[in-house]
N, C-alpha and C. Protein backbone atom coordinates (compact mmCIF):
# COMPACT_ATOMS: atom_id res chain seq x y z
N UNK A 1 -19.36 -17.58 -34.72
CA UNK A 1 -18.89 -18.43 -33.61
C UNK A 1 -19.15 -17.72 -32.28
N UNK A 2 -20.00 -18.62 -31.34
CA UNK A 2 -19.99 -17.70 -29.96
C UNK A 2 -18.84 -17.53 -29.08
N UNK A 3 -18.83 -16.64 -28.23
CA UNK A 3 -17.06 -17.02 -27.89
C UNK A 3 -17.42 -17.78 -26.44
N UNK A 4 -16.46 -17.74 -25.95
CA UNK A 4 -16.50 -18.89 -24.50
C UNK A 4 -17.10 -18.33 -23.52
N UNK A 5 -18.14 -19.43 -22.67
CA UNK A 5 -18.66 -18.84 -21.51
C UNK A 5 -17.29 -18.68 -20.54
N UNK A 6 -17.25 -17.73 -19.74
CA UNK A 6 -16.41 -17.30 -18.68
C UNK A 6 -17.04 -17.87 -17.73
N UNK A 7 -16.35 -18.53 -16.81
CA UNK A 7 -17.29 -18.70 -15.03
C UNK A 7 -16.32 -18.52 -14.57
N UNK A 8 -16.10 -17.74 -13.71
CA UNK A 8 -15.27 -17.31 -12.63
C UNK A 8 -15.29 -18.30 -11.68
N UNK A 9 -13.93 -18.58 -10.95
CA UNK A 9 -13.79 -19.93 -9.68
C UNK A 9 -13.47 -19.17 -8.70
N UNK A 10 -14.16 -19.27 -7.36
CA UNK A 10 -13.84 -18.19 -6.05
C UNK A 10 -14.15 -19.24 -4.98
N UNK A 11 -13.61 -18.89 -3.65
CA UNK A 11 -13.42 -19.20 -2.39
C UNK A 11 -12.75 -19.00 -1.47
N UNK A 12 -12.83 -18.90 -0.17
CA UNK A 12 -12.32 -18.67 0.66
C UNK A 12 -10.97 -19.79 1.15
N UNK A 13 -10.54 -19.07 1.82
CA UNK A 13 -9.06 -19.95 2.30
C UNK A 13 -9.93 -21.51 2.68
N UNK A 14 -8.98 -22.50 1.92
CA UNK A 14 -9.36 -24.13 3.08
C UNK A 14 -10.69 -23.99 2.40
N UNK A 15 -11.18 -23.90 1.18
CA UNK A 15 -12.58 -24.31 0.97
C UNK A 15 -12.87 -25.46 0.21
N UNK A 16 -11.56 -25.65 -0.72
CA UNK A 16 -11.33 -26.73 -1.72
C UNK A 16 -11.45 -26.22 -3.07
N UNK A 17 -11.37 -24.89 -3.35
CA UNK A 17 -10.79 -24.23 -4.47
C UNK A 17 -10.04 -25.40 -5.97
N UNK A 18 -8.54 -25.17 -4.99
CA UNK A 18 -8.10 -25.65 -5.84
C UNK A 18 -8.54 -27.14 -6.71
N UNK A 19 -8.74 -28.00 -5.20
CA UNK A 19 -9.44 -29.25 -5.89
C UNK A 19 -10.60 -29.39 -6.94
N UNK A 20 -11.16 -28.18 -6.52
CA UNK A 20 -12.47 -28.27 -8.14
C UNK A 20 -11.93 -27.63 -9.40
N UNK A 21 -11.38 -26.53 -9.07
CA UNK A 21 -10.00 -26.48 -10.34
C UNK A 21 -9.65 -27.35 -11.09
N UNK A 22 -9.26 -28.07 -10.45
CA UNK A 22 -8.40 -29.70 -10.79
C UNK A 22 -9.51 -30.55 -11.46
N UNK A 23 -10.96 -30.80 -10.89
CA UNK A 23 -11.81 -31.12 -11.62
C UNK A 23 -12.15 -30.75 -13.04
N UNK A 24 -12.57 -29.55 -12.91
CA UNK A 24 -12.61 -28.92 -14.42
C UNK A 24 -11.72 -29.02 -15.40
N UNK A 25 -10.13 -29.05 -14.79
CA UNK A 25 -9.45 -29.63 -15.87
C UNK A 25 -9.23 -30.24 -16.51
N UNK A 26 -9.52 -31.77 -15.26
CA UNK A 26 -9.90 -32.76 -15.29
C UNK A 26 -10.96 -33.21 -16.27
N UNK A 27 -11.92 -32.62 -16.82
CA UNK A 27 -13.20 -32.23 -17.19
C UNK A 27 -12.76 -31.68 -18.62
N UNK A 28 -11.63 -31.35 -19.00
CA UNK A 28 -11.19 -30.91 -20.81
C UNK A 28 -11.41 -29.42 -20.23
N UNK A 29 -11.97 -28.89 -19.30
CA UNK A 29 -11.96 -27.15 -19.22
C UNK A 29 -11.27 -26.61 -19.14
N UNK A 30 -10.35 -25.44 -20.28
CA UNK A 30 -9.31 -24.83 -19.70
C UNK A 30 -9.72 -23.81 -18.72
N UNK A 31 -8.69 -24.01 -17.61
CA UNK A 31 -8.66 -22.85 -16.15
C UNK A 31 -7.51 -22.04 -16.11
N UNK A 32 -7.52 -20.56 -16.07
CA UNK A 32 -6.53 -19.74 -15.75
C UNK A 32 -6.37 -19.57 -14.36
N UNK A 33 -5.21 -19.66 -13.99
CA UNK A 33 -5.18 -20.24 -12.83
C UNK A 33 -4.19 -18.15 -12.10
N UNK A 34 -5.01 -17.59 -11.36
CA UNK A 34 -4.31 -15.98 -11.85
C UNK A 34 -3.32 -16.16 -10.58
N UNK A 35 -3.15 -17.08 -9.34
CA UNK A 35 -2.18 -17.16 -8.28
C UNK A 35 -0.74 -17.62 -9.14
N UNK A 36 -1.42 -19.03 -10.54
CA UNK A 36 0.00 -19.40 -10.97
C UNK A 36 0.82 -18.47 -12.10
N UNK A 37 -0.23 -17.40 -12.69
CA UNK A 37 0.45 -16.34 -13.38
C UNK A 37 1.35 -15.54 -12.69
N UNK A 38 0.51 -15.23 -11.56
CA UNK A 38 1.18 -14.03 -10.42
C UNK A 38 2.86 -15.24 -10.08
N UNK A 39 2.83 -15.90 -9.58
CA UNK A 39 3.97 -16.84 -9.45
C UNK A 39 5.08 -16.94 -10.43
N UNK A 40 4.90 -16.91 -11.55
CA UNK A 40 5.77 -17.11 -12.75
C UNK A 40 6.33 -15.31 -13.30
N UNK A 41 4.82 -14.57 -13.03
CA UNK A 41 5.47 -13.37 -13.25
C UNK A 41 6.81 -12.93 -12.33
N UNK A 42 6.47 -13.20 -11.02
CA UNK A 42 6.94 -12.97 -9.73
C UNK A 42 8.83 -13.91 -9.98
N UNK A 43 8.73 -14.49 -10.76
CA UNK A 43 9.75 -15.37 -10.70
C UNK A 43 10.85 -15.05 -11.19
N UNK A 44 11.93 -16.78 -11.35
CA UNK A 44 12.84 -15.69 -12.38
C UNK A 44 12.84 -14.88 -13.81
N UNK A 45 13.09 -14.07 -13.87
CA UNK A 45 13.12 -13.53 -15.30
C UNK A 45 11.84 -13.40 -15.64
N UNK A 46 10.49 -13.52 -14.46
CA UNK A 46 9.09 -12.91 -14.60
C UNK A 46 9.41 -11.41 -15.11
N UNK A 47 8.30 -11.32 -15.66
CA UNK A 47 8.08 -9.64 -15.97
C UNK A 47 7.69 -8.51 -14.90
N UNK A 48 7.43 -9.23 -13.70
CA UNK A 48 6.98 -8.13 -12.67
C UNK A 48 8.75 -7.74 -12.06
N UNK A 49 9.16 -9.14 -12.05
CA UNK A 49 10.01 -9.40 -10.72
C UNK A 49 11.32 -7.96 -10.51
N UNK A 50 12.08 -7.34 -12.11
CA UNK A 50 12.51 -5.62 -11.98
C UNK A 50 11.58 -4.79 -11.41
N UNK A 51 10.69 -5.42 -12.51
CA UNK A 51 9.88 -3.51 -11.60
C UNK A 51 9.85 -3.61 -10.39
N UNK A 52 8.93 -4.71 -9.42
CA UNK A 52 9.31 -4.96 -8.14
C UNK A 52 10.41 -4.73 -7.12
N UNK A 53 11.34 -4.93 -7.91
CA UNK A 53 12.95 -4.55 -7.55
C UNK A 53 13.39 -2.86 -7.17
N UNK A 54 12.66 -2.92 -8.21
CA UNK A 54 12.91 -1.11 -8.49
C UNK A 54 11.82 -0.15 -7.05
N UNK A 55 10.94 -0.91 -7.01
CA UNK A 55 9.89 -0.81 -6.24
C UNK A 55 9.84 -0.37 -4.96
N UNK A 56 10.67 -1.66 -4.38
CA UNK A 56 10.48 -2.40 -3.49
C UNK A 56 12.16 -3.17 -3.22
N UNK A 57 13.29 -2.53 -3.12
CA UNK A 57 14.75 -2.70 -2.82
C UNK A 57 14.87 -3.93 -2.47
N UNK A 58 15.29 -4.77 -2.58
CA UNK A 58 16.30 -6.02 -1.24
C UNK A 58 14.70 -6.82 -1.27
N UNK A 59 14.04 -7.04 -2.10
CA UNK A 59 12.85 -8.01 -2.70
C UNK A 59 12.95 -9.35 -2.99
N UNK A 60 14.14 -9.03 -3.96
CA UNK A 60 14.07 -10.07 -5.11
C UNK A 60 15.67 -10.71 -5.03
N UNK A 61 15.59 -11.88 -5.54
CA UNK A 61 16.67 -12.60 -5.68
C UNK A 61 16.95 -13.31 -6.86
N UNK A 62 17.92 -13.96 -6.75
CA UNK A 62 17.82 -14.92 -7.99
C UNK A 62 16.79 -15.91 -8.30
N UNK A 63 16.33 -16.33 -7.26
CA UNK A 63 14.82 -17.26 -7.38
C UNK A 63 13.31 -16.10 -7.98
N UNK A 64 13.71 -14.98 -8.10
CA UNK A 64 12.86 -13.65 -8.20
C UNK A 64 12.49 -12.97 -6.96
N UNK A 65 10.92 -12.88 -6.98
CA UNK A 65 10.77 -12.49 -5.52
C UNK A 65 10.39 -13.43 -4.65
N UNK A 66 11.32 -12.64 -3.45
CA UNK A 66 11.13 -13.06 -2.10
C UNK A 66 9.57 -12.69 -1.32
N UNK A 67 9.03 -13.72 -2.04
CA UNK A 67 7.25 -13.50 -0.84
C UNK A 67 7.42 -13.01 0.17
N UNK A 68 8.03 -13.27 0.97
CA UNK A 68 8.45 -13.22 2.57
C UNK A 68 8.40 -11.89 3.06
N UNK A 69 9.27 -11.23 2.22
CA UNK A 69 10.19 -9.70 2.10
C UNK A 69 9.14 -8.74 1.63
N UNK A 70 8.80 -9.43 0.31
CA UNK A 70 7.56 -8.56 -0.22
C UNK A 70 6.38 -8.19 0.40
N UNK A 71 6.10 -9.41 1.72
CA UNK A 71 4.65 -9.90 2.17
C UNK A 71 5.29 -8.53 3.41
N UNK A 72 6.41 -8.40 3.57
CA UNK A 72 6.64 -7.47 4.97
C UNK A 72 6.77 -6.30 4.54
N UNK A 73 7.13 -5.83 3.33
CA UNK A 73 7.27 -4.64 2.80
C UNK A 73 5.58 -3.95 2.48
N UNK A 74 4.81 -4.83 2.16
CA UNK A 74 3.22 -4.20 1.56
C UNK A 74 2.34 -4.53 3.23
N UNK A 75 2.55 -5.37 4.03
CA UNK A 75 1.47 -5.37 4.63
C UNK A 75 1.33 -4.44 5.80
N UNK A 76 0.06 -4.23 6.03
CA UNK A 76 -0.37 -3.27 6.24
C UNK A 76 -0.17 -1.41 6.16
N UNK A 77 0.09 -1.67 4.92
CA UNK A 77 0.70 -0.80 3.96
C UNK A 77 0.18 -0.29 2.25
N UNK A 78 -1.71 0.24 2.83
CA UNK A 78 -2.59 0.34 1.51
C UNK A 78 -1.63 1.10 0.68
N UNK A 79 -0.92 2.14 0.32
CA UNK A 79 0.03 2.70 -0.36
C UNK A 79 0.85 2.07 -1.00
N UNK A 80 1.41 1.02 -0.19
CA UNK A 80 2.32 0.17 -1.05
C UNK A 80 2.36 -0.93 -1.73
N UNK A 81 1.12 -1.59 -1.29
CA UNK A 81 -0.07 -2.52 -1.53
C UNK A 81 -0.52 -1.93 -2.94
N UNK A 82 -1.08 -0.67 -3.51
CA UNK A 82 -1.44 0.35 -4.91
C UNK A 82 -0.50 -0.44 -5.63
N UNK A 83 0.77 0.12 -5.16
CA UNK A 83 2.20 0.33 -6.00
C UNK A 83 2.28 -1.02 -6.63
N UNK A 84 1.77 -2.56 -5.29
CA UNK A 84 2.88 -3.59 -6.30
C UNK A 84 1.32 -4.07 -6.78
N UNK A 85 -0.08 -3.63 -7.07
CA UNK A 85 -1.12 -4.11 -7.81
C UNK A 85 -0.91 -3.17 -9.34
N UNK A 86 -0.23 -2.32 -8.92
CA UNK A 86 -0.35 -1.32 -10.64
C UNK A 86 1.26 -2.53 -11.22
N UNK A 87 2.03 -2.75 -10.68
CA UNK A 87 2.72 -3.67 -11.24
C UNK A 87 2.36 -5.11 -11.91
N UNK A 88 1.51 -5.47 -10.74
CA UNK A 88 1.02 -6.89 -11.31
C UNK A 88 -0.22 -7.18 -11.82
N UNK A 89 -1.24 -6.33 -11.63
CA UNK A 89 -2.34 -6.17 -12.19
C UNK A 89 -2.43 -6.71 -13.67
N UNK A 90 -2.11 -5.05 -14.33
CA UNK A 90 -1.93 -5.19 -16.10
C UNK A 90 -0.97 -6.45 -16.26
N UNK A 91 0.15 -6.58 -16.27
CA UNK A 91 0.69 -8.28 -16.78
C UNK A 91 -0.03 -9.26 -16.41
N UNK A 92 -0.58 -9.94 -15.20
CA UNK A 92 -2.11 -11.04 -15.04
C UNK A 92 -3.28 -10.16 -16.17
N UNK A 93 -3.82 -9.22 -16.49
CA UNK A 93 -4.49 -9.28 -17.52
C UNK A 93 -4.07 -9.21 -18.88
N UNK A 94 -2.82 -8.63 -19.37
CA UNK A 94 -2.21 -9.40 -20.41
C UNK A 94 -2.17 -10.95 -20.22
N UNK A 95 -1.83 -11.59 -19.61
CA UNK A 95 -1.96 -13.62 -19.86
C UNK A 95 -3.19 -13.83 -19.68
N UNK A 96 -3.88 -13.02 -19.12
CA UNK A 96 -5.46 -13.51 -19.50
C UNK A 96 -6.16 -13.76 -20.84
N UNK A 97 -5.62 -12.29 -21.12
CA UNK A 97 -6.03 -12.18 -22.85
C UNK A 97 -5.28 -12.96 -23.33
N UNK A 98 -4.18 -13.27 -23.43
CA UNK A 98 -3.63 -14.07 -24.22
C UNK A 98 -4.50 -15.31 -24.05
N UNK A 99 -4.37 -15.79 -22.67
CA UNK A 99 -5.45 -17.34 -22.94
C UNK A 99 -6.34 -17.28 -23.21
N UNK A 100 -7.47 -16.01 -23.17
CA UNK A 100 -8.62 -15.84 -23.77
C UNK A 100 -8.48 -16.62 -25.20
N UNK A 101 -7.51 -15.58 -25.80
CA UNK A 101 -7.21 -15.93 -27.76
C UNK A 101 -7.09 -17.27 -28.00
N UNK A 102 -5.96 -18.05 -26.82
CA UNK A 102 -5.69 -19.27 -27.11
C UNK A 102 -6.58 -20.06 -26.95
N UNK A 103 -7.71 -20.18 -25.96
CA UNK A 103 -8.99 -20.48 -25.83
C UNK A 103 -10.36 -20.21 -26.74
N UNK A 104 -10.37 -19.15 -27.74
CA UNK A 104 -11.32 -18.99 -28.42
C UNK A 104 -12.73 -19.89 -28.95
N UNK A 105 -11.93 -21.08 -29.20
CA UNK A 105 -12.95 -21.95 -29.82
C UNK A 105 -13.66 -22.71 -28.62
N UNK A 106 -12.94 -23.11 -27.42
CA UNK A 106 -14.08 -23.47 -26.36
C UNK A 106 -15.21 -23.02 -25.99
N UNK A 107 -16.57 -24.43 -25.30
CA UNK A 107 -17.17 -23.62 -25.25
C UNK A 107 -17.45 -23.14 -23.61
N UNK A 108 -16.78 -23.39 -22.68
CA UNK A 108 -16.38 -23.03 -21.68
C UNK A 108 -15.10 -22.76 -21.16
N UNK A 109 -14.71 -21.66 -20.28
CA UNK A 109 -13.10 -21.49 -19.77
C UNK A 109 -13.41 -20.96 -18.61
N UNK A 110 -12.52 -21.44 -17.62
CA UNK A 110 -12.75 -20.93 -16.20
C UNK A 110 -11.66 -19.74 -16.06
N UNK A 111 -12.16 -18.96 -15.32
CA UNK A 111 -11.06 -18.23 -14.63
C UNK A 111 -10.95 -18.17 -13.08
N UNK A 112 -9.66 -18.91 -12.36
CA UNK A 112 -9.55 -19.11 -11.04
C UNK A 112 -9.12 -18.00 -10.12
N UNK A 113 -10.13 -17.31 -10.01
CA UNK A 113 -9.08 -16.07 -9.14
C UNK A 113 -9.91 -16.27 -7.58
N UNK A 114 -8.83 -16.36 -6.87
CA UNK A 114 -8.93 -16.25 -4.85
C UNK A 114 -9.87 -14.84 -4.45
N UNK A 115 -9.30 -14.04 -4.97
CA UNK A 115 -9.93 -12.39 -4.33
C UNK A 115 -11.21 -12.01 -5.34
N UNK A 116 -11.58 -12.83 -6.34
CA UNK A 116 -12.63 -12.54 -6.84
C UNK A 116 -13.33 -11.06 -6.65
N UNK A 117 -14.35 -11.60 -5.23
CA UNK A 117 -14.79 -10.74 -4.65
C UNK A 117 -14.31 -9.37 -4.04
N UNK A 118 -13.24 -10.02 -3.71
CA UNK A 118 -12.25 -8.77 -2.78
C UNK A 118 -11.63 -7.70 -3.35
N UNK A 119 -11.60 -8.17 -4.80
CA UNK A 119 -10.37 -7.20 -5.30
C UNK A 119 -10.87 -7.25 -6.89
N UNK A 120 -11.24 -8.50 -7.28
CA UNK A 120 -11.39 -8.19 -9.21
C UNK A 120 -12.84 -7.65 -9.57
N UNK A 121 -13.65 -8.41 -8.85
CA UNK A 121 -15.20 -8.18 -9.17
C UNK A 121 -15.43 -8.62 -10.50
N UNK A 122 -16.78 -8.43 -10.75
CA UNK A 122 -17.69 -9.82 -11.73
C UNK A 122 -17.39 -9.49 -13.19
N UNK A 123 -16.60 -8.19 -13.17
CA UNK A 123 -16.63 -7.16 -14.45
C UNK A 123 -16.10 -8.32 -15.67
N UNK A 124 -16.61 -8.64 -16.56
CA UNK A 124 -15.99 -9.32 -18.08
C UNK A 124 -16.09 -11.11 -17.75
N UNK A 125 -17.14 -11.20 -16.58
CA UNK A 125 -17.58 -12.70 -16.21
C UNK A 125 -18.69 -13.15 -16.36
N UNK A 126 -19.25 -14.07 -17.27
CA UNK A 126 -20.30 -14.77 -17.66
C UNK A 126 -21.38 -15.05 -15.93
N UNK A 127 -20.75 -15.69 -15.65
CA UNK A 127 -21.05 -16.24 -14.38
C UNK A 127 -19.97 -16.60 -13.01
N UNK A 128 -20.07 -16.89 -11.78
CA UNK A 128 -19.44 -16.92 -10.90
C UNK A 128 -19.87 -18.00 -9.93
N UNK A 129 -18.56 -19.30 -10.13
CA UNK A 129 -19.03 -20.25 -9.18
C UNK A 129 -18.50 -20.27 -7.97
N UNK A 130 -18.66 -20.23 -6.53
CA UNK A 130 -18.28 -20.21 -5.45
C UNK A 130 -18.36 -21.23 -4.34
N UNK A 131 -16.75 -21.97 -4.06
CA UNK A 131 -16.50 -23.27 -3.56
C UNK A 131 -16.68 -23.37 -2.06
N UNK A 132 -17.11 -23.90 -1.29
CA UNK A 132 -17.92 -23.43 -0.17
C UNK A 132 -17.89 -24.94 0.46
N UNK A 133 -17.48 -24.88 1.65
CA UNK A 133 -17.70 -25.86 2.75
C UNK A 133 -17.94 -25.24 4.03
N UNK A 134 -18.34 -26.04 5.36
CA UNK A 134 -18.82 -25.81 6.34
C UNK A 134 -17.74 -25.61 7.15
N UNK A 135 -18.16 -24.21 8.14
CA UNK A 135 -17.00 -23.63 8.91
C UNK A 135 -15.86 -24.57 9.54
N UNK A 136 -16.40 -25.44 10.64
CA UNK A 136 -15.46 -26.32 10.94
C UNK A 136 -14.70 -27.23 9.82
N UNK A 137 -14.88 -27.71 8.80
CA UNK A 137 -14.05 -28.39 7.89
C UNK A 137 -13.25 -27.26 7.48
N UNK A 138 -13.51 -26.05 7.21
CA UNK A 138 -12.55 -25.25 6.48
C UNK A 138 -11.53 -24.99 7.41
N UNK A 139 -11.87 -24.63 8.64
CA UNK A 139 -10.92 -24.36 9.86
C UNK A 139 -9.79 -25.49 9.83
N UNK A 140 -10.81 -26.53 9.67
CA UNK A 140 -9.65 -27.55 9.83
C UNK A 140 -8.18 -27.73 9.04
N UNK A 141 -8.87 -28.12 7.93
CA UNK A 141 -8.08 -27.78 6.26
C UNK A 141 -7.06 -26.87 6.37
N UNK A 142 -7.46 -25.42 6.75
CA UNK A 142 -6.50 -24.22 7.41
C UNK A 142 -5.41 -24.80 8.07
N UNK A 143 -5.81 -25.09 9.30
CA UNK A 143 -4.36 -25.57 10.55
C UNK A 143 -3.90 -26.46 10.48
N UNK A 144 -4.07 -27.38 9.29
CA UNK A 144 -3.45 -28.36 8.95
C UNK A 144 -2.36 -27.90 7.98
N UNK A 145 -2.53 -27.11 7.47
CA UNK A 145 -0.84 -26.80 6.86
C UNK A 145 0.02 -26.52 7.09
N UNK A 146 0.98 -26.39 6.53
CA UNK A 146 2.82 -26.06 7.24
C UNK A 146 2.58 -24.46 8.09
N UNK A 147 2.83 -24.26 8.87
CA UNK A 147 3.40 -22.67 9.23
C UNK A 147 1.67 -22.28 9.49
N UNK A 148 1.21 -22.64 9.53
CA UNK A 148 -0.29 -21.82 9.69
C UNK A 148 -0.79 -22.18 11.69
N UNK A 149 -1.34 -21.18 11.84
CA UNK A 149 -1.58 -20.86 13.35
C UNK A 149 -3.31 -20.16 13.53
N UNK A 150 -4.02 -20.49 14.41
CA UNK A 150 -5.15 -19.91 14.47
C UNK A 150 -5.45 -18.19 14.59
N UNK A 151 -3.97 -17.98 15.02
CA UNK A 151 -4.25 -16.26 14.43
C UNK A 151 -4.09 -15.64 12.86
N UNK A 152 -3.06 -16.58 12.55
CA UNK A 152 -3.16 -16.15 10.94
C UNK A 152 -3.99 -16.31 10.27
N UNK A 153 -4.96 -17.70 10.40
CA UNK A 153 -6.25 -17.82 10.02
C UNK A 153 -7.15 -17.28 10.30
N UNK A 154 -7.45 -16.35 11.16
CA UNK A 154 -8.28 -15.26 11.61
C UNK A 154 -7.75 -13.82 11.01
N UNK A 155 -6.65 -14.07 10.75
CA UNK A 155 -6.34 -12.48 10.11
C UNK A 155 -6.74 -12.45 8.23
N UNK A 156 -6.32 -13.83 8.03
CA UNK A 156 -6.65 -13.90 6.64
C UNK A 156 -8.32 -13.92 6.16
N UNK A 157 -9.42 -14.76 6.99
CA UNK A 157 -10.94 -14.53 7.16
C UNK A 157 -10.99 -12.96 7.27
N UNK A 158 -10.39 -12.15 7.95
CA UNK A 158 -10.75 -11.04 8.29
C UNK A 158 -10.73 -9.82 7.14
N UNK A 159 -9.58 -10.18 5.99
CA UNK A 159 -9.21 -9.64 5.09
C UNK A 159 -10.70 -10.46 3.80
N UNK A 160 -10.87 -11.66 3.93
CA UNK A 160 -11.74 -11.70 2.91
C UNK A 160 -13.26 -11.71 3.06
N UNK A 161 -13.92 -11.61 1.65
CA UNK A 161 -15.73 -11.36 2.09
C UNK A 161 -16.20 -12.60 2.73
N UNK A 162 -17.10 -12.77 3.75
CA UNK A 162 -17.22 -13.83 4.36
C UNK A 162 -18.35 -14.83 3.41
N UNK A 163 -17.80 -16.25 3.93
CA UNK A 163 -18.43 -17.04 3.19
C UNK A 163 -19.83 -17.28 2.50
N UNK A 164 -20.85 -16.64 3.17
CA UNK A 164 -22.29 -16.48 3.06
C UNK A 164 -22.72 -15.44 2.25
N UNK A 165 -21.80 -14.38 2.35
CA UNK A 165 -21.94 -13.14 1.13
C UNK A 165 -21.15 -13.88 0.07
N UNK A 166 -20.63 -14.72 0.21
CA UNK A 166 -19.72 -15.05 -1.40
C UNK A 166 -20.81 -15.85 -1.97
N UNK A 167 -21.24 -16.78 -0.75
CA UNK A 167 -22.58 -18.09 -1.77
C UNK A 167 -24.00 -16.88 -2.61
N UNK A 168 -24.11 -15.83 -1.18
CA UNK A 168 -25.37 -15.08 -1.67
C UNK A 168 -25.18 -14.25 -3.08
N UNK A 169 -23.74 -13.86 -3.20
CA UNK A 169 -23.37 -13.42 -4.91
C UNK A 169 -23.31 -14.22 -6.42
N UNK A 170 -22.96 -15.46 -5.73
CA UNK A 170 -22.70 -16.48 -6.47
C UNK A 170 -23.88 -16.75 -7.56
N UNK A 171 -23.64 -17.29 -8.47
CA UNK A 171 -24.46 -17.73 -9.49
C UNK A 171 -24.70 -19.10 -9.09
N UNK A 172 -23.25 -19.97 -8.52
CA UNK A 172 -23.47 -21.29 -8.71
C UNK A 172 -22.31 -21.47 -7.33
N UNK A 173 -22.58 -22.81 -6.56
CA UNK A 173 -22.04 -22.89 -5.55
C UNK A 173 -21.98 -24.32 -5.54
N UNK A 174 -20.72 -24.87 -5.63
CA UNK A 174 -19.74 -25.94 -4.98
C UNK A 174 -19.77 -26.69 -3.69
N UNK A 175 -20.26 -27.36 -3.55
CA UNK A 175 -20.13 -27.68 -1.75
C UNK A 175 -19.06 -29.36 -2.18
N UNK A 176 -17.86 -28.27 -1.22
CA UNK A 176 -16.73 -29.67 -0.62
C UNK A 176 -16.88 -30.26 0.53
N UNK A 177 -17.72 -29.92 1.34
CA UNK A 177 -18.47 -30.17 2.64
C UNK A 177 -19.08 -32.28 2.52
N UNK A 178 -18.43 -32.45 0.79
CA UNK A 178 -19.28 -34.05 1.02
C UNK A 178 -18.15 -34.55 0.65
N UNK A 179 -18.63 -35.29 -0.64
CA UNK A 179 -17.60 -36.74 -0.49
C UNK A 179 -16.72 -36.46 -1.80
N UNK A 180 -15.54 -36.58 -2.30
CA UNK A 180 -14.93 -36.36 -3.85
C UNK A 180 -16.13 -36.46 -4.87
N UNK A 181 -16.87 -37.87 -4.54
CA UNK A 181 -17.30 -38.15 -5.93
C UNK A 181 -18.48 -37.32 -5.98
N UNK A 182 -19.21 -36.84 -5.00
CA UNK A 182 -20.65 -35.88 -4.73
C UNK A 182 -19.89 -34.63 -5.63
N UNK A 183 -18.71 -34.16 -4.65
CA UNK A 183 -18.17 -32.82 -5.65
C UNK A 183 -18.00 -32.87 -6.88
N UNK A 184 -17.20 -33.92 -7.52
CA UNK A 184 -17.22 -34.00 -8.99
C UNK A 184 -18.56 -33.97 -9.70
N UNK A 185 -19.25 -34.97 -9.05
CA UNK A 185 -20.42 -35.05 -9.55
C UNK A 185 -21.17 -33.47 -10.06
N UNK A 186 -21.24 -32.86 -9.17
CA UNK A 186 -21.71 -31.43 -9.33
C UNK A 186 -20.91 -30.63 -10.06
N UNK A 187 -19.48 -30.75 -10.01
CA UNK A 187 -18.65 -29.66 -11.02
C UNK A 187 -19.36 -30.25 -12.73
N UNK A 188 -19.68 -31.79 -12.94
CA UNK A 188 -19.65 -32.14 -13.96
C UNK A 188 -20.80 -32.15 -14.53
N UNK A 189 -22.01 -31.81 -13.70
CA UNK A 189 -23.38 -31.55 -13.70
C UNK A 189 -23.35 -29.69 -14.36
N UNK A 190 -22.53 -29.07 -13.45
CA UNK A 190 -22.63 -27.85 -13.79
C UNK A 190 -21.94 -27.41 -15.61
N UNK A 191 -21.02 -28.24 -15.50
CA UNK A 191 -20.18 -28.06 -17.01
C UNK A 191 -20.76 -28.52 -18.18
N UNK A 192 -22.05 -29.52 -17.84
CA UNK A 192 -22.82 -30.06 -18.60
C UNK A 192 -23.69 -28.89 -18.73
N UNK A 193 -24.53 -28.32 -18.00
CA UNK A 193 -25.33 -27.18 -18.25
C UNK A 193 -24.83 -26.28 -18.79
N UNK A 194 -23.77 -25.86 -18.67
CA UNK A 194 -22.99 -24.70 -19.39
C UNK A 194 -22.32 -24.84 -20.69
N UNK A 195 -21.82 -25.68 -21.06
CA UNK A 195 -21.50 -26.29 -22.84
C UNK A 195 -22.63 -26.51 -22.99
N UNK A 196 -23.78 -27.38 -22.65
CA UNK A 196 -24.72 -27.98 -23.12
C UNK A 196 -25.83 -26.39 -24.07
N UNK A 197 -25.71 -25.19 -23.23
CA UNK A 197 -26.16 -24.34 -23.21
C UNK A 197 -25.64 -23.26 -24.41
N UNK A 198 -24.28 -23.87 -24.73
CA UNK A 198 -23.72 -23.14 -25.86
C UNK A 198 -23.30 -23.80 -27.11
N UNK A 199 -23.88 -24.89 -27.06
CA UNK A 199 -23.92 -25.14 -28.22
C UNK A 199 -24.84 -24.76 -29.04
């Protein structure tokens, strides 16, 4: 039995990530989704959320951790930033493997990770698709959400690889830059080549 192609899902803030996610699922593909692991770990009675505690004092609550607290305690703070990735790291790759196992017999599985580039790299990935729209739509998408401001959106671009080095790494590239059904169209074009290819 061959085991499952891997394609890695990457993009930048406001690119439409999640929405092609949603496609593929949409699509019978299982997607590990590593923001909603990190979330549940992070939570109550998550497995990060003591150590964190222990970590990182006046963190966590009964809801688990406090993002907020946590986001002020690590940032700009590479040292402490180490501390809570050796925490959460290994548990997101334990639920990986686990969905790996639970996934076995597919013949495709995505894995959705944001920092791809930034932080996991291509290591134990078949291929790497990268969701990509045109600067002004993404900008837009950005300042349209709750609490978001044109400096935070410039601080967060600044922290990730810019969009043109992510397409130029890419194996395969997404454009949300058109219409729903153009995008689907292409997630479902691409999923066709890739099962089609392992059978």
């Amino acid at each position: 039995m061959t085991k499952p192609f891997i394609l890695g899902l990457t993009g930048s803030i406001g690119m439409g990530k999640s929405a092609v996610a949603a496609m593929f699922r949409g699509l019978g593909v299982p997607v590990f989704d590593a923001d909603a692991a990190v979330h549940v770990l992070q939570g109550p009675g998550g497995a990060c959320t003591a150590p964190i505690e222990r970590a990182f004092p006046g963190t966590t609550g009964p809801a688990g951790v406090d993002r907020a607290k946590l986001g002020a305690a690590v940032f700009g703070n590479p040292q402490a930033l180490r501390v809570l990735e050796s925490i959460v790291h290994p548990e997101v790759a334990a639920l990986r493997r686990t969905f790996l196992a639970d996934n076995a017999d597919q013949s495709l599985i995505v894995f959705d990770i944001p920092l791809l580039f930034e932080k996991t790299g291509q290591h134990g990935l078949d291929a790497v698709v990268v969701v990509s729209a045109p600067p002004e739509m993404q900008r837009e998408r950005v300042l349209a959400r709750p609490g978001m401001t044109a400096q935070k959106f410039e601080q967060i671009l600044g922290l990730q690889v810019p969009d043109a080095e992510k397409r130029a790494r890419a194996d395969h590239v997404i454009d949300t830059g058109v219409s729903l059904a153009e995008t689907r169209h292409a997630v479902q074009r691409l999923v066709h080549a890739i099962a089609g290819a392992q059978i």
